[in-house]
C-alpha atoms as a PDB file:
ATOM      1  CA  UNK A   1     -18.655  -7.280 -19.013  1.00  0.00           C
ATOM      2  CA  UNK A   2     -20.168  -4.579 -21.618  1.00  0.00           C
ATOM      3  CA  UNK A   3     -22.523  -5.504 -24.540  1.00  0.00           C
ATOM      4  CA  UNK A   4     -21.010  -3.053 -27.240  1.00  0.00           C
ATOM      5  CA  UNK A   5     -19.955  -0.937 -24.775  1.00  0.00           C
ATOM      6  CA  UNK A   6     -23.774  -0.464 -23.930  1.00  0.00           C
ATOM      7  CA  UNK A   7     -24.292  -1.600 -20.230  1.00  0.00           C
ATOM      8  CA  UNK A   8     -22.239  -3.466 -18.133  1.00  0.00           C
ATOM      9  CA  UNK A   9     -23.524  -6.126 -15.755  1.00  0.00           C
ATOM     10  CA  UNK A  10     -22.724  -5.923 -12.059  1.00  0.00           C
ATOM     11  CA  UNK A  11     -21.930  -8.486  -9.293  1.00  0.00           C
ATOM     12  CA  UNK A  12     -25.936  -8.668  -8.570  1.00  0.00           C
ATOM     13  CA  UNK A  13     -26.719  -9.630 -12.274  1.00  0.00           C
ATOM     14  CA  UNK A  14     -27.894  -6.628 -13.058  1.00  0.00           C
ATOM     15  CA  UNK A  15     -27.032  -4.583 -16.301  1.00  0.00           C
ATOM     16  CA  UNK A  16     -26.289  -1.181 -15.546  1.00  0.00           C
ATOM     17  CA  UNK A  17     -26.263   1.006 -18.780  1.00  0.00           C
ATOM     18  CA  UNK A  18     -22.713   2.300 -19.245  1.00  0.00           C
ATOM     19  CA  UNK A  19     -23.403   6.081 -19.934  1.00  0.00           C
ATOM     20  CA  UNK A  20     -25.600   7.963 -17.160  1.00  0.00           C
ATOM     21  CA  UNK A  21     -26.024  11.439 -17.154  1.00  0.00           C
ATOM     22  CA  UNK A  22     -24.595  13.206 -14.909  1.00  0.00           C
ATOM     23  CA  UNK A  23     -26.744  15.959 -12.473  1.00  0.00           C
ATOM     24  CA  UNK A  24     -24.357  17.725 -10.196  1.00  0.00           C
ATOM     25  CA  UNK A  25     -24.453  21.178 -10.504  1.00  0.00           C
ATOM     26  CA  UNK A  26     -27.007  21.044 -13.139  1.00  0.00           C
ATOM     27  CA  UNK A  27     -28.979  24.315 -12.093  1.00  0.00           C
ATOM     28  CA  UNK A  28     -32.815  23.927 -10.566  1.00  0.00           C
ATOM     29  CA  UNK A  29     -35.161  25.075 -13.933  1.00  0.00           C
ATOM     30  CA  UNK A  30     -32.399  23.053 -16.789  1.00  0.00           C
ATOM     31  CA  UNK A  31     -31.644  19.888 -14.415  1.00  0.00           C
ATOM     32  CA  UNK A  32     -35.541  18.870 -15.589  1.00  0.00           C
ATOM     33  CA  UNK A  33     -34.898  19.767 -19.537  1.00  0.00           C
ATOM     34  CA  UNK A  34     -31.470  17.999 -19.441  1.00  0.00           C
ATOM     35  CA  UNK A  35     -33.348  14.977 -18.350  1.00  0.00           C
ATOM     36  CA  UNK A  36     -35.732  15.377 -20.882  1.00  0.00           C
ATOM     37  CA  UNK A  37     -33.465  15.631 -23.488  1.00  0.00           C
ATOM     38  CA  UNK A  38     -31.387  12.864 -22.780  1.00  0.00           C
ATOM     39  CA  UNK A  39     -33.820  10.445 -22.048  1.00  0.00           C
ATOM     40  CA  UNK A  40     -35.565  11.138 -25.715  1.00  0.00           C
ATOM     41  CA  UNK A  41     -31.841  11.087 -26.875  1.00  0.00           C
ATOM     42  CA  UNK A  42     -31.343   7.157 -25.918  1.00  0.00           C
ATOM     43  CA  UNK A  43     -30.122   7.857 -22.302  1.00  0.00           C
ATOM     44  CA  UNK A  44     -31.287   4.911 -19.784  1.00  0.00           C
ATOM     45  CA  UNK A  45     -29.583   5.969 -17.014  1.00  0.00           C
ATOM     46  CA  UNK A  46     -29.598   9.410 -14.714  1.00  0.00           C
ATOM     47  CA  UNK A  47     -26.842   9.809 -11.875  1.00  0.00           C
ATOM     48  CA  UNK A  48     -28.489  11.596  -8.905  1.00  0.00           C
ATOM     49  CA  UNK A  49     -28.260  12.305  -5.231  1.00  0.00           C
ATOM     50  CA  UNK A  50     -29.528  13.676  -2.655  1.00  0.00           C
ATOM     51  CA  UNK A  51     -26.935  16.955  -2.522  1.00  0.00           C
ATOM     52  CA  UNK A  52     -27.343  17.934  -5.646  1.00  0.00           C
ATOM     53  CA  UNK A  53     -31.043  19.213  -4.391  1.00  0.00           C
ATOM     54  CA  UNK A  54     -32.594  18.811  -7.651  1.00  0.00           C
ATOM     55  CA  UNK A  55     -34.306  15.303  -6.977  1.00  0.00           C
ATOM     56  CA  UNK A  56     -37.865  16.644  -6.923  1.00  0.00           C
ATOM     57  CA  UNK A  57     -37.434  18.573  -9.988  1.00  0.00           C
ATOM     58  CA  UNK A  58     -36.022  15.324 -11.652  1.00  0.00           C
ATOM     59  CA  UNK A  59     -39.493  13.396 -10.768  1.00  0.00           C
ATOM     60  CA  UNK A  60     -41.422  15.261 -11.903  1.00  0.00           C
ATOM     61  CA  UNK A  61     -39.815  15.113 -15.191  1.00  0.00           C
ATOM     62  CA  UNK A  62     -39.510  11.408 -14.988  1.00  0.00           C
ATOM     63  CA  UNK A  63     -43.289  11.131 -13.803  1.00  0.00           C
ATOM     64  CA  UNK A  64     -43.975  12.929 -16.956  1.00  0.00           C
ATOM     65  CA  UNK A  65     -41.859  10.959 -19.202  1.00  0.00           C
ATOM     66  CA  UNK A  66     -43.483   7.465 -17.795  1.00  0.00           C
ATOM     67  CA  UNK A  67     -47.487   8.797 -18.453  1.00  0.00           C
ATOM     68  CA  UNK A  68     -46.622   9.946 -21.480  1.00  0.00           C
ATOM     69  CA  UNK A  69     -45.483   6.470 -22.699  1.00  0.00           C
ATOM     70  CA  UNK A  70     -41.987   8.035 -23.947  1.00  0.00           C
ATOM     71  CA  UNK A  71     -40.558   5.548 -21.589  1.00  0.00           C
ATOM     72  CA  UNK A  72     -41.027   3.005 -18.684  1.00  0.00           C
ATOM     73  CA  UNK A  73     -39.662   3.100 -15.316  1.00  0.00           C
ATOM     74  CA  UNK A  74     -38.232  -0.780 -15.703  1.00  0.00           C
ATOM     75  CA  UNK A  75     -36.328   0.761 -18.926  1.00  0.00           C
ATOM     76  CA  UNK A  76     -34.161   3.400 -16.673  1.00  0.00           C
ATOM     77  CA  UNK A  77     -31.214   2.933 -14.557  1.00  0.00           C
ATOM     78  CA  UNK A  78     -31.609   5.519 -11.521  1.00  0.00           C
ATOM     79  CA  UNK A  79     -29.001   6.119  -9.091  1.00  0.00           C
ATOM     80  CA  UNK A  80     -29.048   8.492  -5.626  1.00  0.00           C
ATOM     81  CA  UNK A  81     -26.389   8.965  -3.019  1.00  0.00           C
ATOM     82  CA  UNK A  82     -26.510   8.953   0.623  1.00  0.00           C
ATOM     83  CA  UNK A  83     -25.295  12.051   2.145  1.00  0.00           C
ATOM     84  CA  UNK A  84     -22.817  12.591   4.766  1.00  0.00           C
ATOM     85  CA  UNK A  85     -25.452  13.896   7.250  1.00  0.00           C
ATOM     86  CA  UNK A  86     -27.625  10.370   7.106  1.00  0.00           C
ATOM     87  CA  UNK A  87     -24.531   7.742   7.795  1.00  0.00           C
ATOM     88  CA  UNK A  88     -25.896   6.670  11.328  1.00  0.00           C
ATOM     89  CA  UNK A  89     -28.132   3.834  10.395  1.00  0.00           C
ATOM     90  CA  UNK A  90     -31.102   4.895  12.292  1.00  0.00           C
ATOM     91  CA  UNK A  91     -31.028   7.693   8.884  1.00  0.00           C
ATOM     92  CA  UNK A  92     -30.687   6.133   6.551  1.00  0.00           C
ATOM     93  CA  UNK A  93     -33.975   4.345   5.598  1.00  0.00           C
ATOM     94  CA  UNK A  94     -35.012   7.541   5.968  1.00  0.00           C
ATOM     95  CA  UNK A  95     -32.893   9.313   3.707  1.00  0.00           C
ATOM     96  CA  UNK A  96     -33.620   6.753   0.827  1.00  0.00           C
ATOM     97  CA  UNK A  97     -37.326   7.287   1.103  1.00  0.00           C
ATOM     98  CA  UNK A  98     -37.322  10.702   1.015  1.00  0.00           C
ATOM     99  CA  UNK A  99     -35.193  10.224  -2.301  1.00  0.00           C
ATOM    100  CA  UNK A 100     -37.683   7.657  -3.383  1.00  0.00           C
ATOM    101  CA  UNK A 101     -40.702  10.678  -2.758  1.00  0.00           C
ATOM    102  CA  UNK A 102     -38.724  13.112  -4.613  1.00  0.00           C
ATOM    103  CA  UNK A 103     -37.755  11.440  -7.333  1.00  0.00           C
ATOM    104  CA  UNK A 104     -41.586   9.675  -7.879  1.00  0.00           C
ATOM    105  CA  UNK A 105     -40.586   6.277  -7.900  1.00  0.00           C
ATOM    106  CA  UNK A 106     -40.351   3.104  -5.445  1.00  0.00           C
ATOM    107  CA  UNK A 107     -36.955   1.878  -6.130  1.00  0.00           C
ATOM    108  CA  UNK A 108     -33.708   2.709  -6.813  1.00  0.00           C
ATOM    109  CA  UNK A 109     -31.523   1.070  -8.948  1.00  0.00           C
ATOM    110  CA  UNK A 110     -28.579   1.598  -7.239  1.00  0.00           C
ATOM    111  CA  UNK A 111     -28.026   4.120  -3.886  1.00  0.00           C
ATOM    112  CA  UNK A 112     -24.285   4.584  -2.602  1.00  0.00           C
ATOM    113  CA  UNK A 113     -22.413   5.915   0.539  1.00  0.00           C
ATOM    114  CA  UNK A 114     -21.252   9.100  -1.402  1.00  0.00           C
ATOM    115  CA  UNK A 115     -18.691  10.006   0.425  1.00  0.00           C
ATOM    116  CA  UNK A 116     -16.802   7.877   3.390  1.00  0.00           C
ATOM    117  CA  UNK A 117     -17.266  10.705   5.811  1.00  0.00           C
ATOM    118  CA  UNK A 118     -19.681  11.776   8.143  1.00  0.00           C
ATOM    119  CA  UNK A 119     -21.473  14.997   9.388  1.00  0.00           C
ATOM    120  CA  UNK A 120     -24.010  16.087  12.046  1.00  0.00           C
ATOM    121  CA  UNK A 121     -27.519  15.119  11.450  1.00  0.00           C
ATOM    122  CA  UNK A 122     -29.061  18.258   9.883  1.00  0.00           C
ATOM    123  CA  UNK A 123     -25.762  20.296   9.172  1.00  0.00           C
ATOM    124  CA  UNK A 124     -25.465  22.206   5.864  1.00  0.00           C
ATOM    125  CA  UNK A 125     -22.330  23.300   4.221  1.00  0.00           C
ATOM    126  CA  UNK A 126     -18.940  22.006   5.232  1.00  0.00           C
ATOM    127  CA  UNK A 127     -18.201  23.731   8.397  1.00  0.00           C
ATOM    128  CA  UNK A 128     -15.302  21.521  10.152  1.00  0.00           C
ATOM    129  CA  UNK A 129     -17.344  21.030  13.372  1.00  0.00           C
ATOM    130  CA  UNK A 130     -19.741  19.337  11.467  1.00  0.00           C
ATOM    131  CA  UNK A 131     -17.385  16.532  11.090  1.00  0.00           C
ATOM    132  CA  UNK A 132     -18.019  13.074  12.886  1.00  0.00           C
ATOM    133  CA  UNK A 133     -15.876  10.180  13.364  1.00  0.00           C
ATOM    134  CA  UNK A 134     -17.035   7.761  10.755  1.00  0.00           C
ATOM    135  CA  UNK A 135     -18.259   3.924  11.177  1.00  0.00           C
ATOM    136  CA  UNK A 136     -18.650   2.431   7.561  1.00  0.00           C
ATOM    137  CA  UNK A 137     -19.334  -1.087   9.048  1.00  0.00           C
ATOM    138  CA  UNK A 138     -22.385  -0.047  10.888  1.00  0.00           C
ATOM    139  CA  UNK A 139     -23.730   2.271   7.691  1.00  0.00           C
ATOM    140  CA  UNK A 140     -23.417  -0.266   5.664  1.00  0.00           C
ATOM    141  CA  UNK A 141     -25.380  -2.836   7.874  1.00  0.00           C
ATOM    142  CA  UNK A 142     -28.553  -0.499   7.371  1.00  0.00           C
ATOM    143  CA  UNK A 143     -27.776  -0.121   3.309  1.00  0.00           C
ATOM    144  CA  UNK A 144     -27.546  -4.401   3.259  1.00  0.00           C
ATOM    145  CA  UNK A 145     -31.283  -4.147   4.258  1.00  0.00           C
ATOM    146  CA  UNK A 146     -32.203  -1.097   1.978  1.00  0.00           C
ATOM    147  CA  UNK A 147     -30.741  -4.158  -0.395  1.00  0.00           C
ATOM    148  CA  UNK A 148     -32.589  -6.349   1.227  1.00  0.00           C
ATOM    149  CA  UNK A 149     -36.132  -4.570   0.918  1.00  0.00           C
ATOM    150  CA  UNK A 150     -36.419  -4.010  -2.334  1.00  0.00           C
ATOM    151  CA  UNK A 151     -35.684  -0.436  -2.430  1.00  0.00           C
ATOM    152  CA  UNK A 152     -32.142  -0.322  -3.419  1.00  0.00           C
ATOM    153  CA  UNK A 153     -31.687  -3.391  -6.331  1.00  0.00           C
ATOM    154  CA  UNK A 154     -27.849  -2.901  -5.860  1.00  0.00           C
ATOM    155  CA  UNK A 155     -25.443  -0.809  -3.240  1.00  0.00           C
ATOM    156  CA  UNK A 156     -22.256   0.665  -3.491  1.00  0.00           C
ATOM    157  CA  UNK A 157     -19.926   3.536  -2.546  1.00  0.00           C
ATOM    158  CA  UNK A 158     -18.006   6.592  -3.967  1.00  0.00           C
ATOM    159  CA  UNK A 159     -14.823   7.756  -3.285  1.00  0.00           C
ATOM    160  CA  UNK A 160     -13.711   5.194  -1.997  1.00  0.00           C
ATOM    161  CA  UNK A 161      -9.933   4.040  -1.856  1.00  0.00           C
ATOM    162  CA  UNK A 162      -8.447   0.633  -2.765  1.00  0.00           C
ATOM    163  CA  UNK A 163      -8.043   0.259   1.139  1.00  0.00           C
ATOM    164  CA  UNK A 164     -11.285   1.878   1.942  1.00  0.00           C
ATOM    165  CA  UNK A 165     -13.087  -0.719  -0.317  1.00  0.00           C
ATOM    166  CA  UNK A 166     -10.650  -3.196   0.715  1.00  0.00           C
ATOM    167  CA  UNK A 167     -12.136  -3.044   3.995  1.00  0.00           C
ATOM    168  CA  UNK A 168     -15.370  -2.620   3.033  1.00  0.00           C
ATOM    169  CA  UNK A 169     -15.358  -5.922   0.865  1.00  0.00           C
ATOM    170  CA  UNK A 170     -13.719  -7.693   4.438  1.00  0.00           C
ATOM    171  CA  UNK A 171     -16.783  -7.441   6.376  1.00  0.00           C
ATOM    172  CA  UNK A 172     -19.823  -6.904   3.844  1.00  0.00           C
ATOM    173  CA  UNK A 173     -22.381  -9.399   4.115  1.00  0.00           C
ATOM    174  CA  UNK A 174     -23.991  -7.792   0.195  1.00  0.00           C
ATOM    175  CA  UNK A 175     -20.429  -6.459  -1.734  1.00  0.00           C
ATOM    176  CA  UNK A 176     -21.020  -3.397  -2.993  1.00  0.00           C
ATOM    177  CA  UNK A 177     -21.701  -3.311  -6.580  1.00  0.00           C
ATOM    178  CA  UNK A 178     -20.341  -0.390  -7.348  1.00  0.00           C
ATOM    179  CA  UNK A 179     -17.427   2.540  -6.452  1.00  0.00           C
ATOM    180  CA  UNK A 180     -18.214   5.801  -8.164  1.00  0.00           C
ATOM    181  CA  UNK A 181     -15.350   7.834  -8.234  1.00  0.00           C
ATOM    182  CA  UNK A 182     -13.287  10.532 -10.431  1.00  0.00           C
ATOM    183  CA  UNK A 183     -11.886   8.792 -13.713  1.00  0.00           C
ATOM    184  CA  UNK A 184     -11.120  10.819 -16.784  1.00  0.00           C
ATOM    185  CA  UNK A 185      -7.551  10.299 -19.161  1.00  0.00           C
ATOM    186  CA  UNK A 186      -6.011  12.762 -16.407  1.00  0.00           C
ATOM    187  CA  UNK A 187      -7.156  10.917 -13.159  1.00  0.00           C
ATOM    188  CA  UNK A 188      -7.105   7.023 -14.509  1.00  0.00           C
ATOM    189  CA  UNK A 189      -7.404   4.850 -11.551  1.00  0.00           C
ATOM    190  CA  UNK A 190      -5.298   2.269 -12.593  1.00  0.00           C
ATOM    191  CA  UNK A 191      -4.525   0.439  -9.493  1.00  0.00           C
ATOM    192  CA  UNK A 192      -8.013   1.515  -7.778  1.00  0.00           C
ATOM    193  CA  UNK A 193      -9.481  -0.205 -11.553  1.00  0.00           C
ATOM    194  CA  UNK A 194      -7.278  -3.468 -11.480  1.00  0.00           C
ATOM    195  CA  UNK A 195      -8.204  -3.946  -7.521  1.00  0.00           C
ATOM    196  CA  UNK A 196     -12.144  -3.722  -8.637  1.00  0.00           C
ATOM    197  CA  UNK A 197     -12.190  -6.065 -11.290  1.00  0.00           C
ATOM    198  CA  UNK A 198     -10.395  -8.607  -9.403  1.00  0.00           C
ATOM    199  CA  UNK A 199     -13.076  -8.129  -6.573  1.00  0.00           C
ATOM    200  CA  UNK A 200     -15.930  -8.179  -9.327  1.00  0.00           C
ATOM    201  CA  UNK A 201     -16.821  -4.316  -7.991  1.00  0.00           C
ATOM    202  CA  UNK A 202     -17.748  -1.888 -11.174  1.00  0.00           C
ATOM    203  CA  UNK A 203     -15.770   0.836 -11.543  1.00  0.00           C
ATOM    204  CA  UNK A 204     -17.880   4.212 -12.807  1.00  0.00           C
ATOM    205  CA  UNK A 205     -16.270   7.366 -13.798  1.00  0.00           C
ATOM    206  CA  UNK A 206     -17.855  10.483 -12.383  1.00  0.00           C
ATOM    207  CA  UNK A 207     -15.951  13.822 -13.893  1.00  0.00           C
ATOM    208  CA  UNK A 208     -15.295  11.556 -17.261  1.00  0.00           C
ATOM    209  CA  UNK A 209     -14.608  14.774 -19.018  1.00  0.00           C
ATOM    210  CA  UNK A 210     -12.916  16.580 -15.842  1.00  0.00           C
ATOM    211  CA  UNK A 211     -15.732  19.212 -14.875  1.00  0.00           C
ATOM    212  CA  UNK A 212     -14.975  21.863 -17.303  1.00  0.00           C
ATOM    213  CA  UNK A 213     -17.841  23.923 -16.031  1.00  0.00           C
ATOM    214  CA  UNK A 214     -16.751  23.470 -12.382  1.00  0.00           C
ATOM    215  CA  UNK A 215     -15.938  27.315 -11.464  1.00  0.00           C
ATOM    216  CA  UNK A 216     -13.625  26.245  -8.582  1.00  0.00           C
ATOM    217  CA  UNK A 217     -11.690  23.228 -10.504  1.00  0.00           C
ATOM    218  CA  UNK A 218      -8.484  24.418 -12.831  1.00  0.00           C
ATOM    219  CA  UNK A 219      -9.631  21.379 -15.996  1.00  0.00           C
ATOM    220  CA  UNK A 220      -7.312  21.330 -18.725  1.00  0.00           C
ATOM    221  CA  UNK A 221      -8.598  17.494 -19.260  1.00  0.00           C
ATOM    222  CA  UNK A 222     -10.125  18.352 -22.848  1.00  0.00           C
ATOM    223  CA  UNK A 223      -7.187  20.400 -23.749  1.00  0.00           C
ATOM    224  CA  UNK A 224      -4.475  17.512 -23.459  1.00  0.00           C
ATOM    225  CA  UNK A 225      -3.044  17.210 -26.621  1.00  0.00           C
ATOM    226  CA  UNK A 226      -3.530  13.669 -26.463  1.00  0.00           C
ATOM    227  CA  UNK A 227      -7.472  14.163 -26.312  1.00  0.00           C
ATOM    228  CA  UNK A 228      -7.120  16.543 -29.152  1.00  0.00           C
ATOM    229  CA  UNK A 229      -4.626  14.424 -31.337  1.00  0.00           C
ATOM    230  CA  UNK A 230      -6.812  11.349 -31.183  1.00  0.00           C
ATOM    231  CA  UNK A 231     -10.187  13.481 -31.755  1.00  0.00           C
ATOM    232  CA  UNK A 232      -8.621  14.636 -34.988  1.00  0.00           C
ATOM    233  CA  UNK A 233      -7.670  11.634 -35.976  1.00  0.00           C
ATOM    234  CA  UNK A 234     -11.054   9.719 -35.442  1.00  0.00           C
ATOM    235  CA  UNK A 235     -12.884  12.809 -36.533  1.00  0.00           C
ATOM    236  CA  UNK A 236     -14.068  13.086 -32.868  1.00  0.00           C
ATOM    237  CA  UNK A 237     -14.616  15.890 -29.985  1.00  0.00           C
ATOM    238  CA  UNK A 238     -12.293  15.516 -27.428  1.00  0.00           C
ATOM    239  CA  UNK A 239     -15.119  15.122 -25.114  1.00  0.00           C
ATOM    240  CA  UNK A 240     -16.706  11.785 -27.368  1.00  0.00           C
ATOM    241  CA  UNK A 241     -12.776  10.523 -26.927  1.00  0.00           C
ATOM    242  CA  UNK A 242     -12.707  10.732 -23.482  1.00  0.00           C
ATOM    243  CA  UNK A 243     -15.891   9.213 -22.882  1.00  0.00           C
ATOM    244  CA  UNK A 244     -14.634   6.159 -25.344  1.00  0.00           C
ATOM    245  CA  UNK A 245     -11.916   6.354 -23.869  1.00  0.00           C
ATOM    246  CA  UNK A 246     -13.776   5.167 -20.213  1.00  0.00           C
ATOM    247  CA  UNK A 247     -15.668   2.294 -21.969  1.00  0.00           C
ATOM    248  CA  UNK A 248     -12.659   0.940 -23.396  1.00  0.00           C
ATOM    249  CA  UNK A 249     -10.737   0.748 -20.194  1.00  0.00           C
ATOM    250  CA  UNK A 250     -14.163  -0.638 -18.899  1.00  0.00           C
ATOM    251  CA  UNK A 251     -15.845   1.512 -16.898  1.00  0.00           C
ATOM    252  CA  UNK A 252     -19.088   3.267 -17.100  1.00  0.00           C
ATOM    253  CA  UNK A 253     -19.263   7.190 -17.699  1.00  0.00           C
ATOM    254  CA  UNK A 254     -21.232   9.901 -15.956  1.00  0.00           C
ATOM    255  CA  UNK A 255     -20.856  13.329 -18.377  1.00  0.00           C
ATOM    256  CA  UNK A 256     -23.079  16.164 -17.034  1.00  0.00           C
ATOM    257  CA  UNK A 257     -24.216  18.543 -19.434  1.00  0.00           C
ATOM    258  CA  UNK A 258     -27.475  20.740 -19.971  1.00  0.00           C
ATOM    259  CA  UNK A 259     -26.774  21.521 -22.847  1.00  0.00           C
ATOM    260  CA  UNK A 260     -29.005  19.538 -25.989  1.00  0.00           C
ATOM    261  CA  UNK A 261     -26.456  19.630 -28.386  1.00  0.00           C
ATOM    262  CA  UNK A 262     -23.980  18.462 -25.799  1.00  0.00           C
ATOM    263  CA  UNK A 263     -26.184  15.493 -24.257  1.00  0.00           C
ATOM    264  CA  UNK A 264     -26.612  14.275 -27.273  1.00  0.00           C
ATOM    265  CA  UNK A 265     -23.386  14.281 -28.713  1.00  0.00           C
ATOM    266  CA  UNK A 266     -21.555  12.878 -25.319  1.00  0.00           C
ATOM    267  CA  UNK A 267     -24.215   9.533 -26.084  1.00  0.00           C
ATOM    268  CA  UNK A 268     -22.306   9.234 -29.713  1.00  0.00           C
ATOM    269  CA  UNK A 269     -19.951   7.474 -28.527  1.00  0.00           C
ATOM    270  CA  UNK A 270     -20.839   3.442 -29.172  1.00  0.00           C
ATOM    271  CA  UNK A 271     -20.386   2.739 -33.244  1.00  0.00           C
ATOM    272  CA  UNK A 272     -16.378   3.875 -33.335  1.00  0.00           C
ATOM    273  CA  UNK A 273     -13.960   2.851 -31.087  1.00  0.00           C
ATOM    274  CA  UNK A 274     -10.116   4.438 -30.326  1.00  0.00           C
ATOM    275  CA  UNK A 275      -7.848   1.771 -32.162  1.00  0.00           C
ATOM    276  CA  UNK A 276      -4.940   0.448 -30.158  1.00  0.00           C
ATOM    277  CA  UNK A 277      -1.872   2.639 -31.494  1.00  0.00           C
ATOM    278  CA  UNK A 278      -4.281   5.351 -30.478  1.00  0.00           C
ATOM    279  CA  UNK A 279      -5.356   4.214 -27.443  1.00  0.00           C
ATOM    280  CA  UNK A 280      -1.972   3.490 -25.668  1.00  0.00           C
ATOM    281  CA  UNK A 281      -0.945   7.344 -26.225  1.00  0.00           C
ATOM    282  CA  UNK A 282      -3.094   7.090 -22.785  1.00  0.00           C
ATOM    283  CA  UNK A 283      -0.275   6.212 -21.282  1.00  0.00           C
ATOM    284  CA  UNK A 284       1.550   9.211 -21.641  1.00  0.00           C
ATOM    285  CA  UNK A 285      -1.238  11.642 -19.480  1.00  0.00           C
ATOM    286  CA  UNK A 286       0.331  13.256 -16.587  1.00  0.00           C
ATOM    287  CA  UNK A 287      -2.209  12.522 -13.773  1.00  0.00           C
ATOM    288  CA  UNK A 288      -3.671  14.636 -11.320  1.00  0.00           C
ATOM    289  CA  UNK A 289      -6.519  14.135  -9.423  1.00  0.00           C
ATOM    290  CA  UNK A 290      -9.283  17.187  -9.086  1.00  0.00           C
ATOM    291  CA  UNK A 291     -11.523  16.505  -6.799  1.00  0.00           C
ATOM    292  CA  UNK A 292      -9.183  16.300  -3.151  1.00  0.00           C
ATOM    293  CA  UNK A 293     -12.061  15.979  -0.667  1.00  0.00           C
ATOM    294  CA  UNK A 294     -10.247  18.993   1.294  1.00  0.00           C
ATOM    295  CA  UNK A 295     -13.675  19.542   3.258  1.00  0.00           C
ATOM    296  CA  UNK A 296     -13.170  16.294   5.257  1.00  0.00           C
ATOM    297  CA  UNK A 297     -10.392  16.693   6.298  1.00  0.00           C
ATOM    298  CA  UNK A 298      -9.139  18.400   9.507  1.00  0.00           C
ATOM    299  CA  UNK A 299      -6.237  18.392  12.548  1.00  0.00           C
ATOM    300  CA  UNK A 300      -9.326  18.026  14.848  1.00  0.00           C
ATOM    301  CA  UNK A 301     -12.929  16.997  13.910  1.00  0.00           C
ATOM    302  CA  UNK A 302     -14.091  14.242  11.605  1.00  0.00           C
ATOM    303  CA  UNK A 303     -11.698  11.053  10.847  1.00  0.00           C
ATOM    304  CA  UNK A 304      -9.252  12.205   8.454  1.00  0.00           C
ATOM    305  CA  UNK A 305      -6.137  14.378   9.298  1.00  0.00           C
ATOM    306  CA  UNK A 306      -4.857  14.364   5.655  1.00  0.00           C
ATOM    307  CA  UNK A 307      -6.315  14.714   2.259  1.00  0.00           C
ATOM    308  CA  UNK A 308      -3.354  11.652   1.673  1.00  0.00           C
ATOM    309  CA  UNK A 309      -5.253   9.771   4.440  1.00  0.00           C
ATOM    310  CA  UNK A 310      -8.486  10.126   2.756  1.00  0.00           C
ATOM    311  CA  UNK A 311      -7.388   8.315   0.136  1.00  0.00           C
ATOM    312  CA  UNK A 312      -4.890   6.266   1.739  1.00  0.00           C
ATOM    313  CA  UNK A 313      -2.216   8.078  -0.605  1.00  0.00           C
ATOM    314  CA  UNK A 314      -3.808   7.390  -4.130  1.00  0.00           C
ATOM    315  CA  UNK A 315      -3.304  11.139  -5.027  1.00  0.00           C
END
């Protein structure tokens, strides 16, 4: 459940503040400033992982912000990702501890599977014959004792499916606390949402505003007239009613933005709320999901052979 709206507490007890910034594709050189910014703005929580390949430059702003007294490391929420190339289990201690080095600190607050695919140890890019044949069980045997340890307080996944996490929950010795995956008014989740809560799994929204500055995603997500009806109304940006919009429905929210103005005005979203002849107008969103996961699929390599078999035809 959400204080205010202001964290929400997961299946290991702990409460996980319910707007993190976002850091994919913040650029090396303004990831570190956005961080800065939206720490001193009220921000307790910063969404990382190890693809975005600004970690280091994040921990050294964090070191900063922790000798300087602004704030202390038991105050933030930090959360990485374990990539693609790291799922055999031998890699993935590994992979968390370089994350740990980069980032400066000795635990994570919560570190995910972020994507259920796999790919050659040491590949870049998303060439197809990179692709593995995946074995969640097994990866998630080695992230139960990153749980274990002390280095990871909570685990989780992205992009997972109601199926995927299904059969995830089946054979899990520690559930996974969390599924991070695309939820914005276009993309709403609604059966992926309901099947979390009644597993006592956290829903969090990455793309809450639909990655307007995504060069090689078509967003109109901000433009709905929905989104721009309600913003008038509530003397809002569309962006602040989308976010709202996530809490309400009871998820967390992951905006990315590098911009100060921006940061701080996607965290004004906890005094106001959308009121309920408002809020249903939801309802009426055409949905369309952006992010397809294309790159793992393929007729030969990899396990999928279908971008509906990725996600076991929620598209």
């Amino acid at each position: 459940m959400a204080n205010e709206n202001g964290y929400f507490e997961l299946n290991t007890g702990a409460k996980m503040p319910s707007v993190g910034l976002g850091t994919w594709q913040a650029d090396p050189g303004a990831v570190g400033n956005a961080v800065d910014v939206a720490i001193k703005a009220g921000y307790r929580h910063i969404d990382c992982a190890r693809l975005y390949l600004n970690e280091k430059e994040i921990g050294f702003v964090l070191k900063k912000l922790f000798e300087d007294g602004v704030v202390k490391r038991e105050d933030l929420w930090i959360t990485s990702k374990l990539w693609c190339t790291d799922l055999a289990p031998k890699d993935v201690p590994e992979a968390l501890d370089n994350t740990l080095q980069d980032l400066q600190i000795d635990y994570v607050d919560l570190y995910l599977i972020h994507w259920p695919a796999r790919m050659k140890k040491g590949s870049v890019g998303f060439n197809p014959e990179n692709l593995l044949p995946l074995d969640i069980p097994s990866t998630w045997r080695a992230m139960e004792a990153l749980y274990d340890s002390g280095k990871a307080r909570a685990i989780g996944v992205c992009n997972f499916s109601t199926k995927k996490l299904g059969d995830l929950l089946e054979i899990a010795r520690v559930p996974p606390a969390v599924n991070q995956v695309e939820c914005h008014p276009s993309w709403q989740q609604q059966k992926l949402h309901a099947f979390c809560k009644s597993k006592g799994v956290h829903l969090s929204g990455y793309s809450p505003l639909g990655s307007p500055g995504t060069r090689w995603i078509k967003s109109d997500v901000l433009r709905h007239p929905v989104l721009k009806t309600v913003a008038e109304k509530l003397g809002k940006t569309p962006a602040q009613v989308a976010l709202r919009w996530g809490l309400q429905m009871g998820h967390s929210v992951l905006p990315k933005s590098t911009n100060e103005a921006r940061i701080k005005e996607n965290f004004d979203i906890f005094d106001w709320s959308i009121s309920e002849d408002l809020f249903v107008k939801f309802s009426e969103i055409e949905q369309a999901r952006l992010i397809r996961g294309t790159a793992y699929v393929h007729d030969t390599f990899g396990s999928y052979r279908s971008v509906e078999e990725l996600w076991d035809g929620e598209i």
